[in-house]
N, C-alpha and C. Protein backbone atom coordinates (compact mmCIF):
# COMPACT_ATOMS: atom_id res chain seq x y z
N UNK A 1 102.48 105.23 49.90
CA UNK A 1 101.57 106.10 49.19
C UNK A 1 101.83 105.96 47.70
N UNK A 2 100.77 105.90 46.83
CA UNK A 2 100.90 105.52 45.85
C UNK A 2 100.87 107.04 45.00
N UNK A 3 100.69 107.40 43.94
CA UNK A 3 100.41 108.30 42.86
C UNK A 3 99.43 108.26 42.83
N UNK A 4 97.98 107.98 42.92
CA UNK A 4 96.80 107.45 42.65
C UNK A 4 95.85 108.47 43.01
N UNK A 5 94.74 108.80 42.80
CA UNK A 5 93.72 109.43 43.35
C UNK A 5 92.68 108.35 43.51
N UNK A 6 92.52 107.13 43.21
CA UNK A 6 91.87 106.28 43.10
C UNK A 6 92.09 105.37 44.34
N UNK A 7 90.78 105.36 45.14
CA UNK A 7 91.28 104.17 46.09
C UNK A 7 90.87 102.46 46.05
N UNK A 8 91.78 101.84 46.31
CA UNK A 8 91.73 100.62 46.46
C UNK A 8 90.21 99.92 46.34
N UNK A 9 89.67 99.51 45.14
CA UNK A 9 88.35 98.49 45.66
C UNK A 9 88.43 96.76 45.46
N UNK A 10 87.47 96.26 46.06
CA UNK A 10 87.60 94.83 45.87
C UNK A 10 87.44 94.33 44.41
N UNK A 11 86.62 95.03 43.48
CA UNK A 11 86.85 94.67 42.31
C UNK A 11 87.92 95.00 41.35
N UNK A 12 88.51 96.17 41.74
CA UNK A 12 89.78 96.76 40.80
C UNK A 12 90.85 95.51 41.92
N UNK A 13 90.95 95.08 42.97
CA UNK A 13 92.59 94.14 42.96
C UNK A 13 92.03 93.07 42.39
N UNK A 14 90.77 92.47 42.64
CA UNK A 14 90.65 91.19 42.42
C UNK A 14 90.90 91.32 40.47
N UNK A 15 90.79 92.45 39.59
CA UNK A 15 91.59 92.52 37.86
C UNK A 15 92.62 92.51 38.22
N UNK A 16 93.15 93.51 39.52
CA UNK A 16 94.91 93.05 39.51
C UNK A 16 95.24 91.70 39.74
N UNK A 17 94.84 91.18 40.64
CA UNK A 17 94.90 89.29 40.87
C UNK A 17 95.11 88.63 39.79
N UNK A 18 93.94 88.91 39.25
CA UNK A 18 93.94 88.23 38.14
C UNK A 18 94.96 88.31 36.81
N UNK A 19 95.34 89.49 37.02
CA UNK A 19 96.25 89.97 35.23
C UNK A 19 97.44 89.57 35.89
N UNK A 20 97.82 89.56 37.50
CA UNK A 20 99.14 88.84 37.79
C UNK A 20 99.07 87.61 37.68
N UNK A 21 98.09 86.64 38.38
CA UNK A 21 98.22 85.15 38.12
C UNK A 21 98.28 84.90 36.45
N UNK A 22 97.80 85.55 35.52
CA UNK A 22 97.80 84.91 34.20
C UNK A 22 98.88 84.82 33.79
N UNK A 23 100.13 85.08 34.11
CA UNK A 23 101.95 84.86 33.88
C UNK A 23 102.57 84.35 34.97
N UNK A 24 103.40 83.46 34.32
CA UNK A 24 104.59 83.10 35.55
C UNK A 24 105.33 84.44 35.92
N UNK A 25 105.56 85.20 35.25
CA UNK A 25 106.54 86.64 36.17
C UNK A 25 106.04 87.25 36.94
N UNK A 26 105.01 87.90 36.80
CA UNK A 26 104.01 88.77 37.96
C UNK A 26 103.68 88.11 39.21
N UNK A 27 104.04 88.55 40.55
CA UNK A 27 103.16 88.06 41.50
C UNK A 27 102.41 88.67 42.45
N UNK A 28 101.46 88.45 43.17
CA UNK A 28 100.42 89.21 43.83
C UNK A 28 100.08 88.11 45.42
N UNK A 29 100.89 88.64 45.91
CA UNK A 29 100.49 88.08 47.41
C UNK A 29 99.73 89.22 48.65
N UNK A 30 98.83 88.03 49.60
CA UNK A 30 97.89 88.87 50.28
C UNK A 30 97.92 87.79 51.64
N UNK A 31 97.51 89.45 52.62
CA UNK A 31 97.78 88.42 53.98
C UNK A 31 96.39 88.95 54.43
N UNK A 32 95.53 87.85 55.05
CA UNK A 32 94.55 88.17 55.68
C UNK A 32 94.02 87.50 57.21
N UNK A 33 93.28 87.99 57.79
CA UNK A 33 92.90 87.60 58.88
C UNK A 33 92.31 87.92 59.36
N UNK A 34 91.36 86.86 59.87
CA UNK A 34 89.77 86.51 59.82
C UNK A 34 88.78 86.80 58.96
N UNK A 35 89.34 86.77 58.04
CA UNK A 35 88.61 87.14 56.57
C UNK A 35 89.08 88.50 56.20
N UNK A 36 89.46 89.11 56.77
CA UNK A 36 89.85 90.75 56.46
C UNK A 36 91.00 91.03 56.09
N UNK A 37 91.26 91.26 54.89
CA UNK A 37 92.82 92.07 54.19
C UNK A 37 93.93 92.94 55.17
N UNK A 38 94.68 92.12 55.38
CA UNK A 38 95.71 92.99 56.63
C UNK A 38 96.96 94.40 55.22
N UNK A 39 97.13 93.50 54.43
CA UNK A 39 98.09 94.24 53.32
C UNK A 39 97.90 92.73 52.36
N UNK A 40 98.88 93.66 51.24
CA UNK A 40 99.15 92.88 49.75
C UNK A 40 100.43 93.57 49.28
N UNK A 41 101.03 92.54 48.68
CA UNK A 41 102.43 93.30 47.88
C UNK A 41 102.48 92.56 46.47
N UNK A 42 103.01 93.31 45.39
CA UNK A 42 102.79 92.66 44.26
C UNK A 42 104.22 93.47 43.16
N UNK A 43 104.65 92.57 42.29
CA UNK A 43 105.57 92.81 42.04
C UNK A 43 105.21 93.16 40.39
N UNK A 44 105.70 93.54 39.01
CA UNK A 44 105.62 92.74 38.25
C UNK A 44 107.22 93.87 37.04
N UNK A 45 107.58 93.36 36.16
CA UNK A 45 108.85 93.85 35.34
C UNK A 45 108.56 95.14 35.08
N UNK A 46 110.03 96.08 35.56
CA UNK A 46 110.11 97.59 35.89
C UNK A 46 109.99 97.73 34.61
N UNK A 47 110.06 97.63 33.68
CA UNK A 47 109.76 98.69 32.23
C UNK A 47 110.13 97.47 31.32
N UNK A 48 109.29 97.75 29.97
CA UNK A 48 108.98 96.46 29.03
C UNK A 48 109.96 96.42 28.65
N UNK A 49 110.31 95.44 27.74
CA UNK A 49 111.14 95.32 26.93
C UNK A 49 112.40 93.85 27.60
N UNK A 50 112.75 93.18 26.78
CA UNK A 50 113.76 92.39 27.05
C UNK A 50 115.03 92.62 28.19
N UNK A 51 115.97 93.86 27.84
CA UNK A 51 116.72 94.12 28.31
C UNK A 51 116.33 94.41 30.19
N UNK A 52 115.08 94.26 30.53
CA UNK A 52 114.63 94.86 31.78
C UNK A 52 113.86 93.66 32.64
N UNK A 53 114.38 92.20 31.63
CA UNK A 53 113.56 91.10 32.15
C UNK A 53 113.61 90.50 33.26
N UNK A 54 114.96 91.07 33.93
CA UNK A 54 115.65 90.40 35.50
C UNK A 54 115.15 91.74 36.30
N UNK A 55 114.43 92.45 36.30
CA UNK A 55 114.22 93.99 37.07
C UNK A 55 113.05 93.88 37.36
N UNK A 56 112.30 93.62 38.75
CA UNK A 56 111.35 94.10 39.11
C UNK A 56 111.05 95.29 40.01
N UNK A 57 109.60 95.87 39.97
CA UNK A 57 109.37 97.07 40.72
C UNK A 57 107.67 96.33 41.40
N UNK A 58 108.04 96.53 42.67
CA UNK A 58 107.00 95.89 43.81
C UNK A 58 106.22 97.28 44.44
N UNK A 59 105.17 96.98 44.88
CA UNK A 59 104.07 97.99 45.75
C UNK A 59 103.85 97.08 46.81
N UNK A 60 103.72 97.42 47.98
CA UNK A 60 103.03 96.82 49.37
C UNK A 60 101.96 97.98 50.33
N UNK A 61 101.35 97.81 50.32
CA UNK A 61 100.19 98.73 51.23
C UNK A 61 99.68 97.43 52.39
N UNK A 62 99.44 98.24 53.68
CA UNK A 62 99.08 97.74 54.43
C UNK A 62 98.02 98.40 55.15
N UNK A 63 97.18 97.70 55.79
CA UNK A 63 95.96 98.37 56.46
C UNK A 63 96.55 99.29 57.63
N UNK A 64 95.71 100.19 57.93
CA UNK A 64 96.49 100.82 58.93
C UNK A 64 96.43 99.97 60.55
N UNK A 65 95.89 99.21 60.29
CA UNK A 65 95.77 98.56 61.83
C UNK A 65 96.84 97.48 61.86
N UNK A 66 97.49 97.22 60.44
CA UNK A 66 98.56 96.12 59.94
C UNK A 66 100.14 96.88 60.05
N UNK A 67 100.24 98.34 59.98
CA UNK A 67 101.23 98.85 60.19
C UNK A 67 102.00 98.20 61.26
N UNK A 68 103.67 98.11 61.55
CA UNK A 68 104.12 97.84 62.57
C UNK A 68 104.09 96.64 63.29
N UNK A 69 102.88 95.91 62.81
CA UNK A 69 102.79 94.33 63.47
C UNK A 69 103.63 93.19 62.67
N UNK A 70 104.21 93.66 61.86
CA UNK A 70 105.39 92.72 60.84
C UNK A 70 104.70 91.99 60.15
N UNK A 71 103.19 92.45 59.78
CA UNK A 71 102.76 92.06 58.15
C UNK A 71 104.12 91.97 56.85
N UNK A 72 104.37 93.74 57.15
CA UNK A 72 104.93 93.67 56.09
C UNK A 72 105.92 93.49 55.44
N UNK A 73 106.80 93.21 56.60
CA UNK A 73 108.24 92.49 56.62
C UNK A 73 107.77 90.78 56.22
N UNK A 74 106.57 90.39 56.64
CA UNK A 74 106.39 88.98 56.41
C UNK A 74 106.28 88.88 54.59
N UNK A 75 105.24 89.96 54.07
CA UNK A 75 104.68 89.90 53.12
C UNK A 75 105.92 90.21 52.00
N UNK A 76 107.25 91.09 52.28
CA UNK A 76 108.15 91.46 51.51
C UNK A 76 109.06 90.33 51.47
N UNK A 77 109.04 89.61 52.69
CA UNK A 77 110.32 88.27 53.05
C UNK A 77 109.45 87.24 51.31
N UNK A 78 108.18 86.93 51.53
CA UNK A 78 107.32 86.69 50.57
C UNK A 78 108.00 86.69 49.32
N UNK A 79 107.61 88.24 49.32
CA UNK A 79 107.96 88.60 47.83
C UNK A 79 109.06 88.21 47.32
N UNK A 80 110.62 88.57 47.54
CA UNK A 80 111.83 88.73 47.54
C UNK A 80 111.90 87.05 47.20
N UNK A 81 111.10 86.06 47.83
CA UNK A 81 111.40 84.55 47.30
C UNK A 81 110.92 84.64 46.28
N UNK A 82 109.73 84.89 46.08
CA UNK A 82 109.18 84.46 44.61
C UNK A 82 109.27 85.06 43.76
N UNK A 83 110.14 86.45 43.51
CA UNK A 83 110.78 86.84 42.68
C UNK A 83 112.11 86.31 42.39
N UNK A 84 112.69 85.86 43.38
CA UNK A 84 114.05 85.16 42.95
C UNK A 84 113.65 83.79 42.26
N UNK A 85 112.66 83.17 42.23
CA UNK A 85 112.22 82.55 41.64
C UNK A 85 111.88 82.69 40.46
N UNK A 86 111.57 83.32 40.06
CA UNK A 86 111.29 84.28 38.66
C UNK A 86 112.58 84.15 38.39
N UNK A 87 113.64 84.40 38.90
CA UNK A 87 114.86 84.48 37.74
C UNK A 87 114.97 85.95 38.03
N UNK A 88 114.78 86.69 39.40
CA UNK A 88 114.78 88.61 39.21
C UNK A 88 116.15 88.82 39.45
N UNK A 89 116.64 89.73 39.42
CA UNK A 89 118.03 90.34 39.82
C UNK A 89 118.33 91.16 40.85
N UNK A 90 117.46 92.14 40.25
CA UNK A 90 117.16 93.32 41.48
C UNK A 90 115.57 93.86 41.58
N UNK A 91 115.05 94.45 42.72
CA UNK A 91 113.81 95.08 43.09
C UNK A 91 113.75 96.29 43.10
N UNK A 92 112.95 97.37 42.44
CA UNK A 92 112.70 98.73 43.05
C UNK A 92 111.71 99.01 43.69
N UNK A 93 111.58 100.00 44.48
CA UNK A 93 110.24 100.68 45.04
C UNK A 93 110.40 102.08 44.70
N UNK A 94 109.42 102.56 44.71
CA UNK A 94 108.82 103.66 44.13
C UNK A 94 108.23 104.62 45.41
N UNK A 95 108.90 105.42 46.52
CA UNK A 95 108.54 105.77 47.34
C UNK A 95 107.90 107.42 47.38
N UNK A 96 107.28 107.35 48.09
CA UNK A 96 106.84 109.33 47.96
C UNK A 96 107.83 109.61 48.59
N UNK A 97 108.08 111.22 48.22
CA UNK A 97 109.23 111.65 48.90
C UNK A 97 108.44 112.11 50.83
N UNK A 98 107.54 112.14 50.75
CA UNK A 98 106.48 112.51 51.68
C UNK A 98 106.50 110.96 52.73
N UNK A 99 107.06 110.28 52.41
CA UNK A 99 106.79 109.03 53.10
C UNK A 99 108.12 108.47 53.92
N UNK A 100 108.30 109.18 54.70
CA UNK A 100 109.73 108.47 55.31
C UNK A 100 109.69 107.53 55.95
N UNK A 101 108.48 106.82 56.54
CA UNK A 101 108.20 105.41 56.99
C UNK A 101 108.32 104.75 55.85
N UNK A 102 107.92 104.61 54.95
CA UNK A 102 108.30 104.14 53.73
C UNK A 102 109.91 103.96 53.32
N UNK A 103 110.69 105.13 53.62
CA UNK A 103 111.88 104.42 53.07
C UNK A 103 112.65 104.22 54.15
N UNK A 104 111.96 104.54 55.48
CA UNK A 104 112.55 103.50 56.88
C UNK A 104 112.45 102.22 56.37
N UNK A 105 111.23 101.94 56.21
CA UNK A 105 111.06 100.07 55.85
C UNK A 105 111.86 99.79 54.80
N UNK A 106 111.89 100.31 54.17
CA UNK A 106 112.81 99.31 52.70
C UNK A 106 113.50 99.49 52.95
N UNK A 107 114.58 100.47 53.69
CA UNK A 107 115.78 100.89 54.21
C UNK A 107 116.31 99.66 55.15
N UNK A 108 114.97 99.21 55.94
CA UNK A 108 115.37 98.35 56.77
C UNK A 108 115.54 96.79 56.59
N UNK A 109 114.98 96.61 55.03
CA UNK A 109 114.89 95.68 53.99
C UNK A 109 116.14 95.08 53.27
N UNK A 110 116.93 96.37 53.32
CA UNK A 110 118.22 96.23 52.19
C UNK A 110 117.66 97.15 51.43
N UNK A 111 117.10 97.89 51.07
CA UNK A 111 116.71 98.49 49.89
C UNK A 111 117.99 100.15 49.71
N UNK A 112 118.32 100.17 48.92
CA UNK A 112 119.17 101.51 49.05
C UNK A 112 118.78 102.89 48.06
N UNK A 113 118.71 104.08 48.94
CA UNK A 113 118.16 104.96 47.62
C UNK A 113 119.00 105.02 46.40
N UNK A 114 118.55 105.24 45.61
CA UNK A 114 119.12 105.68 44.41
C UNK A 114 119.35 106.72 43.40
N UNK A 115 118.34 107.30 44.19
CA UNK A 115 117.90 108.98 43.12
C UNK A 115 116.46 109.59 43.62
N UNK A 116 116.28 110.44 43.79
CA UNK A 116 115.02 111.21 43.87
C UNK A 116 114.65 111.92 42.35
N UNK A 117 113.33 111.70 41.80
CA UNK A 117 113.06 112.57 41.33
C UNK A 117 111.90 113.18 41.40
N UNK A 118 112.52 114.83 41.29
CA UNK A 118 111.78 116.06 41.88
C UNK A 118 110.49 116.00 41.20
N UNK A 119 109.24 116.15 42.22
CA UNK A 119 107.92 116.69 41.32
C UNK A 119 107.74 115.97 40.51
N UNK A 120 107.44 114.56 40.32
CA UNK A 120 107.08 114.19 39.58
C UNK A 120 105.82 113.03 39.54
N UNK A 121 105.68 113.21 40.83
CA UNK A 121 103.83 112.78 40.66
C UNK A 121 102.92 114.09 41.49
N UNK A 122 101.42 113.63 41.11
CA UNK A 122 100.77 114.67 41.76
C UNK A 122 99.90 114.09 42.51
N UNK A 123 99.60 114.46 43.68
CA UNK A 123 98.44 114.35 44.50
C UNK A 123 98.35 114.77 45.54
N UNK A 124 97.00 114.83 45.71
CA UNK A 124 96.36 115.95 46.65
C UNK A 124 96.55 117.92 46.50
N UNK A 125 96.37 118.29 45.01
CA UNK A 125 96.98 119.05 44.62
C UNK A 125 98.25 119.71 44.83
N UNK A 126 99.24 118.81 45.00
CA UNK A 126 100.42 119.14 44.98
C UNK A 126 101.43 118.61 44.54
N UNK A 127 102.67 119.09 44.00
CA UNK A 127 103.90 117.86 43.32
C UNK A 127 104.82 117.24 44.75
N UNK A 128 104.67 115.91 44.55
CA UNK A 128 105.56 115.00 45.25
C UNK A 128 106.89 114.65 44.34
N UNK A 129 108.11 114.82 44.94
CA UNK A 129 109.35 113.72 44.47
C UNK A 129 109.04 111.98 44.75
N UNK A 130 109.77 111.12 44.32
CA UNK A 130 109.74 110.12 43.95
C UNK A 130 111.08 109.50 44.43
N UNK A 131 110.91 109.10 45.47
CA UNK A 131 112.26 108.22 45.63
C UNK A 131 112.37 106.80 45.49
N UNK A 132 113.27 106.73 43.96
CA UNK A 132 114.07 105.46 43.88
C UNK A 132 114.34 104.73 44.59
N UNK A 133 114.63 103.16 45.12
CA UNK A 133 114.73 102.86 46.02
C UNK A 133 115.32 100.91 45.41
N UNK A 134 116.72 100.80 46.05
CA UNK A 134 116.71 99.35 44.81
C UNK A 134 117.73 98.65 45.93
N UNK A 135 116.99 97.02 45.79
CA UNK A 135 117.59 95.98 46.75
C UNK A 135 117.85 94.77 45.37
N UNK A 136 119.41 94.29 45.52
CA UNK A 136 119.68 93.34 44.59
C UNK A 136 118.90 92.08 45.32
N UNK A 137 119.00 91.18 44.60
CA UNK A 137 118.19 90.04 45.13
C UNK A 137 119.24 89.07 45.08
């Protein structure tokens, strides 16, 4: 679950596609089948600046019919290469505190919490915590 009130359209990923392919650091991978979007995971540097150039922070959403069928273990095995390729160090995710399938999976990834913080996104009129979540690479 993202922070977002905005849902997913084919023209808002296909600008994300695009603003990731225009750099070697950013990447944006997608699994589909039979023409239909199963999930996507996309990575790109946790906060600007030099000192943060080996640090990425990744998103993966999956369709709900893609849950559980090991999309997204395929799509993260994915990621985790071509960020080490990049030259990354370590990965974060950014989990709702509302999402404990969420930090089952990265849990089950290597990913280790790191911190919650309280209330600090909103949606669906209400404050969610934010759990940290970080796998060295």
């Amino acid at each position: 679950m993202t922070f977002t009130n905005e849902l997913k359209t084919q023209a808002g990923l296909s600008v994300d596609i695009s603003a990731k392919n225009s750099n070697d650091w950013d990447a944006f991978l997608v699994v589909e089948s039979h023409g239909i979007v199963s999930g996507f995971a996309t990575f790109g540097q946790f906060r600007a600046g030099p000192g943060y150039a080996k640090t990425v922070e990744h998103s993966v959403i999956l369709a709900p019919n893609a849950q559980g069928s090991g999309v997204g273990r395929r799509l993260m095995g994915a990621l985790f290469d071509q960020a080490r390729q990049c030259g990354a160090h370590s990965m974060f995710a950014g989990v709702s505190g509302e999402n404990p399938a969420g930090v089952a999976f990265h849990a089950a990834l290597g990913f280790d919490v790191i911190a919650t913080l309280p209330e600090v996104g909103f949606k669906f009129n209400r404050w969610m915590d934010l759990i940290l979540m970080q796998k060295m690479l």
